[in-house]
Protein backbone atom coordinates (compact mmCIF):
# COMPACT_ATOMS: atom_id res chain seq x y z
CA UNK A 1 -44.26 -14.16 -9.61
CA UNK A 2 -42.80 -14.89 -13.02
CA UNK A 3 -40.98 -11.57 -13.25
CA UNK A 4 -39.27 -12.07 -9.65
CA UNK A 5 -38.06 -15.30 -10.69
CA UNK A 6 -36.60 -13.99 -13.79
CA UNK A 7 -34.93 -10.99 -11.62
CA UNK A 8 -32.91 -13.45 -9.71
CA UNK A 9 -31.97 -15.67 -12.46
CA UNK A 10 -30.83 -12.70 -14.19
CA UNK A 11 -28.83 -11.45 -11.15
CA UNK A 12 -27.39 -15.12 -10.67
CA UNK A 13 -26.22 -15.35 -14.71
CA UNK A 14 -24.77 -11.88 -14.01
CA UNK A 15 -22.48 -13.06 -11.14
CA UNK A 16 -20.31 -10.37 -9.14
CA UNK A 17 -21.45 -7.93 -11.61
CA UNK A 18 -24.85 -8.31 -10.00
CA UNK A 19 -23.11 -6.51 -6.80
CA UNK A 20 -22.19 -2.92 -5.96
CA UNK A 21 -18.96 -2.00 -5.94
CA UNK A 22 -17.24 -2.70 -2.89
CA UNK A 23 -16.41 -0.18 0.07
CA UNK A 24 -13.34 -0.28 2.29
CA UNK A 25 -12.41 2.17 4.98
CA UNK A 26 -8.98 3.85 4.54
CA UNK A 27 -7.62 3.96 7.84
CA UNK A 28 -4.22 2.82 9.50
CA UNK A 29 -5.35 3.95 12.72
CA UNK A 30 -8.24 2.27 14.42
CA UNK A 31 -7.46 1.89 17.98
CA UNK A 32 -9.56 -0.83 20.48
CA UNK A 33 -9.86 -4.08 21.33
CA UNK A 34 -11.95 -5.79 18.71
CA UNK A 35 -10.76 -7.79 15.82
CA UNK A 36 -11.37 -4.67 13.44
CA UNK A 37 -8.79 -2.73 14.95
CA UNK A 38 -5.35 -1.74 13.17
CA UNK A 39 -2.34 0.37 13.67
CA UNK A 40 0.11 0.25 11.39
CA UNK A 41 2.42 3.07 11.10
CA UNK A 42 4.17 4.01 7.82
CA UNK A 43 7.86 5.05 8.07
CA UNK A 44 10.76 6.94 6.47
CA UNK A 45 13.61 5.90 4.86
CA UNK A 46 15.89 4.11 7.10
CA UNK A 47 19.14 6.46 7.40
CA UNK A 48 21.44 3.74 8.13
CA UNK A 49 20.66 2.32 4.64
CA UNK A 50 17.94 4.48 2.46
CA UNK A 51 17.50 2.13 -0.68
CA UNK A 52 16.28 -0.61 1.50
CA UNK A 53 12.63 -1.45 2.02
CA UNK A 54 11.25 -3.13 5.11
CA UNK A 55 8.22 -4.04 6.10
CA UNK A 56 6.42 -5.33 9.20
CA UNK A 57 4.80 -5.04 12.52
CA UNK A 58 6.97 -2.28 15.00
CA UNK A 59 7.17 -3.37 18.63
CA UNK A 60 6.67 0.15 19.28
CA UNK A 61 5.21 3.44 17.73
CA UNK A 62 3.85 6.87 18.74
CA UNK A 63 0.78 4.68 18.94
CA UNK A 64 1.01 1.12 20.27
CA UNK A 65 0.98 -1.58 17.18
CA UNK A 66 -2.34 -3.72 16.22
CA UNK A 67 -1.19 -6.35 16.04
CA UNK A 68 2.42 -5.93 17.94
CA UNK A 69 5.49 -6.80 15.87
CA UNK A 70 9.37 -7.27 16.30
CA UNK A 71 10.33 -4.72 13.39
CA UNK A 72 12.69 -2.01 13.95
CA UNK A 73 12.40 1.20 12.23
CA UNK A 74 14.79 3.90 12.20
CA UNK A 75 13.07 6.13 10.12
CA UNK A 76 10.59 8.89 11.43
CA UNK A 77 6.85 8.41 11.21
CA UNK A 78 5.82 10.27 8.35
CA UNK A 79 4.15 13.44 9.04
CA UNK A 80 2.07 16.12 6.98
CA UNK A 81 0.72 16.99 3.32
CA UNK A 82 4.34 16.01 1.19
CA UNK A 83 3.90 12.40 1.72
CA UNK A 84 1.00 11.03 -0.16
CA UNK A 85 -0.77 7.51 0.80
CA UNK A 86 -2.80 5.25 -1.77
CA UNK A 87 -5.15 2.15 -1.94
CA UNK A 88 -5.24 -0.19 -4.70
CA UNK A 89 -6.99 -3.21 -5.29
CA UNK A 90 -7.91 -5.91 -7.50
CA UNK A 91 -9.58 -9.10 -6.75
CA UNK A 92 -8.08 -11.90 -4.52
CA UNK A 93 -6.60 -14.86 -6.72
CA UNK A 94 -6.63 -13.00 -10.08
CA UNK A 95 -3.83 -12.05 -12.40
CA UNK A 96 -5.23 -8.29 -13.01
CA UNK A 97 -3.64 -4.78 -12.30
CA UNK A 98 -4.23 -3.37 -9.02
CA UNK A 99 -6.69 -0.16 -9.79
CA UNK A 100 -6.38 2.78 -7.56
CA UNK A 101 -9.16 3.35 -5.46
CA UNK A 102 -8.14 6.40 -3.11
CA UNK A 103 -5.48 8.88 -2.09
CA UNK A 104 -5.38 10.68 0.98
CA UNK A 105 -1.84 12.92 2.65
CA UNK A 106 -0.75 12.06 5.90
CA UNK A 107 -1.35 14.14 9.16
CA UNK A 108 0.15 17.29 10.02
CA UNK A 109 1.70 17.89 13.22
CA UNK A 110 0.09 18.34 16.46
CA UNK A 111 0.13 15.11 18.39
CA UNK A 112 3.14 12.88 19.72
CA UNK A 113 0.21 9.80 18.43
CA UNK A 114 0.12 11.76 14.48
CA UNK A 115 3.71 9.98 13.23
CA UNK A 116 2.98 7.85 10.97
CA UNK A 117 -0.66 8.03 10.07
CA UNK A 118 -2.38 9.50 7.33
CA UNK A 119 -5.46 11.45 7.08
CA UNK A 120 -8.63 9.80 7.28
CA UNK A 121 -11.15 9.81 4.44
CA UNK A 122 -14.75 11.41 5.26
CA UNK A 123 -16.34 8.48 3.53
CA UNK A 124 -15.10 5.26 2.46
CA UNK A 125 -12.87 3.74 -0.04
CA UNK A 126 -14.75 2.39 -3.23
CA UNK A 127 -13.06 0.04 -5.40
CA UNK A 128 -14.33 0.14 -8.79
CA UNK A 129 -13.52 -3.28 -9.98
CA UNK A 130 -13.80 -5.49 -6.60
CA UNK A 131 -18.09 -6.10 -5.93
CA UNK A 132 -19.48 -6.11 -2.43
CA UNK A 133 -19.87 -10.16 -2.71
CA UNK A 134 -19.99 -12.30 0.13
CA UNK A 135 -18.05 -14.34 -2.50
CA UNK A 136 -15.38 -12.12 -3.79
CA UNK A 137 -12.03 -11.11 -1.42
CA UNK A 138 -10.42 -7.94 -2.19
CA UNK A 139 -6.39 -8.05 -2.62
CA UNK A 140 -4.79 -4.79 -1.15
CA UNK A 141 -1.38 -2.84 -1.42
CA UNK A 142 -1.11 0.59 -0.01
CA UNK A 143 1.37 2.45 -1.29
CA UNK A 144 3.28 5.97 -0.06
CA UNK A 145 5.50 8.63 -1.44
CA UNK A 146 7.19 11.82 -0.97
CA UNK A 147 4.41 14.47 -3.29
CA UNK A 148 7.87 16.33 -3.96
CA UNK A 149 5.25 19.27 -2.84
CA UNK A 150 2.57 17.95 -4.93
CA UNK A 151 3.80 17.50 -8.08
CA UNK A 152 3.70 13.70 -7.98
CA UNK A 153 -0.02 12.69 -7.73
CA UNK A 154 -0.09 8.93 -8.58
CA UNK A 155 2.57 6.23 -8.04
CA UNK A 156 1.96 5.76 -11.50
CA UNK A 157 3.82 8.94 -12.26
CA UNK A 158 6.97 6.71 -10.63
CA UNK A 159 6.27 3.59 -12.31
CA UNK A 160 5.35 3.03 -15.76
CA UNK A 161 2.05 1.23 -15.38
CA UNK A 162 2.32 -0.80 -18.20
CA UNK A 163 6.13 -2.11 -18.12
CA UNK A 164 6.20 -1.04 -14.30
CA UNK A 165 10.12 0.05 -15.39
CA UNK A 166 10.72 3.70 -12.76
CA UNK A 167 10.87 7.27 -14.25
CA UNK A 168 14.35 7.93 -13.42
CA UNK A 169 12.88 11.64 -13.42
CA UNK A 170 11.47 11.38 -9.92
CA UNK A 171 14.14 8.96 -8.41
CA UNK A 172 14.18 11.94 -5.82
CA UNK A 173 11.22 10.62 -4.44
CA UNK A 174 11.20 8.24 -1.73
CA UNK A 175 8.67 5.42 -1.78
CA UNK A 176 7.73 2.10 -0.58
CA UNK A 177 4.39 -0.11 -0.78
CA UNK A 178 3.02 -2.61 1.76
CA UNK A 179 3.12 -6.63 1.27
CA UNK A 180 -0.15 -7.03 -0.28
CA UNK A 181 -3.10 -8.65 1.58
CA UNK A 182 -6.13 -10.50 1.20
CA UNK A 183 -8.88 -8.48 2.60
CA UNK A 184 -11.20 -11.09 5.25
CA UNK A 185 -14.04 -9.61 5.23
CA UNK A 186 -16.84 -8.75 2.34
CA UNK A 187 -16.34 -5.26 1.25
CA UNK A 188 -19.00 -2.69 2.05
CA UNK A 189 -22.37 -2.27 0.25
CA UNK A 190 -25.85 -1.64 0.80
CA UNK A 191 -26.46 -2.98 4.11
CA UNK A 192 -22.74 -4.52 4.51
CA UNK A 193 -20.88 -1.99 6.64
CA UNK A 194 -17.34 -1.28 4.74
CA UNK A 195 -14.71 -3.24 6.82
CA UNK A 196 -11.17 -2.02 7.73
CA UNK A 197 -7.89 -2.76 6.68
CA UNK A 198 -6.61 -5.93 8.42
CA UNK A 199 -3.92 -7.51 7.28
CA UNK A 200 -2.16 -4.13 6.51
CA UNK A 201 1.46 -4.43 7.98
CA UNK A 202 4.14 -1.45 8.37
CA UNK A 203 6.47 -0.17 6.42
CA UNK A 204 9.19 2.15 5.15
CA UNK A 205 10.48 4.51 2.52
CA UNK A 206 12.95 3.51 0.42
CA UNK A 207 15.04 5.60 -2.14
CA UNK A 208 15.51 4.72 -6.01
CA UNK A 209 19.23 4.05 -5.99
CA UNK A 210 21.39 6.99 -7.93
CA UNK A 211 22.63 5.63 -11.29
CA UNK A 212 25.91 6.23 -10.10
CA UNK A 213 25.72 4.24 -7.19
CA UNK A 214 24.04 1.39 -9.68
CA UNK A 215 27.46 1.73 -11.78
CA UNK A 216 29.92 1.62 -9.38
CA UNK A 217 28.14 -1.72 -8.08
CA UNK A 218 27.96 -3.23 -11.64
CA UNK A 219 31.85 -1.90 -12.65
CA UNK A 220 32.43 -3.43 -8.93
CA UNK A 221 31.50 -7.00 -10.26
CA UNK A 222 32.88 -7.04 -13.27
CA UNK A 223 36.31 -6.35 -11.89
CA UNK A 224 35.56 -8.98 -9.17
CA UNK A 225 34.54 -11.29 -12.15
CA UNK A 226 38.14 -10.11 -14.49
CA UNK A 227 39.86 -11.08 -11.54
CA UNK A 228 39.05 -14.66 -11.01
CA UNK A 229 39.68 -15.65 -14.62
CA UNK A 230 42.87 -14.17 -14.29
CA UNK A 231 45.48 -17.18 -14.24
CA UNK A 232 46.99 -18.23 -10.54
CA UNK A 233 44.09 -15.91 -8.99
């Protein structure tokens, strides 16, 4: 008796380190009607204006929105192996990086419902530093870029993560992250059933602006600036 007693005080000293790690499935496309269900498309770069990110529920999609939105997207839904989609996490209310947990390319082809959707995992998600704790929420942000034919294999490759300044060398490369979300349900682990991604919104592809582009806007100001000091301007 003595020894189970001293099991669980050790396992309640230990806190959420006492827990597996947690388990989330990687999936922004589970159709039905129950409150576990989510479609979220992801989207292209917007040709009207490519360096602009957007984000939110579509009214429509190749499949129907879960939850519906009022966003409009002129971009295409992303389709096949060059666009790459990740989940990171860390957890809810703390200061900490977001550690990747999974990567996964987006559908090929086929099906007027594939736009858009990427390819589901065979098992779940497992997020090294977020426990399976009844206690503990998991923040999310999924993030999505063009592979450039695989030879960007992390978003880190396009962000230093450390000063999280870009690497101008892959400004080629469109990309674009969701608004991150709290997570409402425990994660998955041992008999806890990982849950899926609600709270995940839409969103698009944006492009790093060109340097040139960055200088004409910055010479553009200054000369806007030059002008109202000038006298009787």
């Amino acid at each position: 008796m003595k020894r189970y007693l001293l099991a669980a005080l050790l396992l309640a000293l230990m806190g959420p380190q006492g827990f597996t790690q947690g388990t989330i499935q990687f999936n922004n496309r589970l159709t039905g009607t129950s409150t576990a269900a989510i479609v979220a498309p992801v989207f292209g770069n917007d040709p009207n204006d490519p360096f602009a990110p957007k984000y939110g529920q579509p009214a429509t999609a190749a499949t129907a929105p879960i939850p519906s939105g009022t966003q409009v997207y002129n971009g295409f839904g992303l389709v096949g192996s060059g666009y790459t989609a990740s989940l990171w996490a860390r957890p809810a209310g703390s200061a900490g990086p977001f550690v990747l947990a999974a990567t996964t390319p987006f559908r090929a082809a086929g099906s007027t419902s594939t736009p858009g959707f990427w390819v589901i995992p065979s098992t779940a998600a497992v997020l090294s530093n977020v426990p399976s704790d009844p206690a503990v929420r998991a923040e999310i942000i999924i993030r999505v870029w063009n592979n450039l034919g695989g030879t960007i294999t992390s978003w880190d490759q396009l962000y230093d993560p450390v000063t999280g300044l870009r690497n101008s060398q892959y400004d080629i490369a469109a990309r674009g992250e969701s608004p991150a979300f709290v997570e409402s349900d425990q994660l998955g682990g041992g008999t806890v059933l990982p849950p899926t991604l609600r709270g995940l919104q839409s969103f698009q592809l944006y492009s790093a602006p060109e340097p040139t582009v960055l200088g004409l806007f910055a010479i553009g100001v200054l000369s806007l600036a030059l002008i109202r000091r000038r006298p009787g301007v």
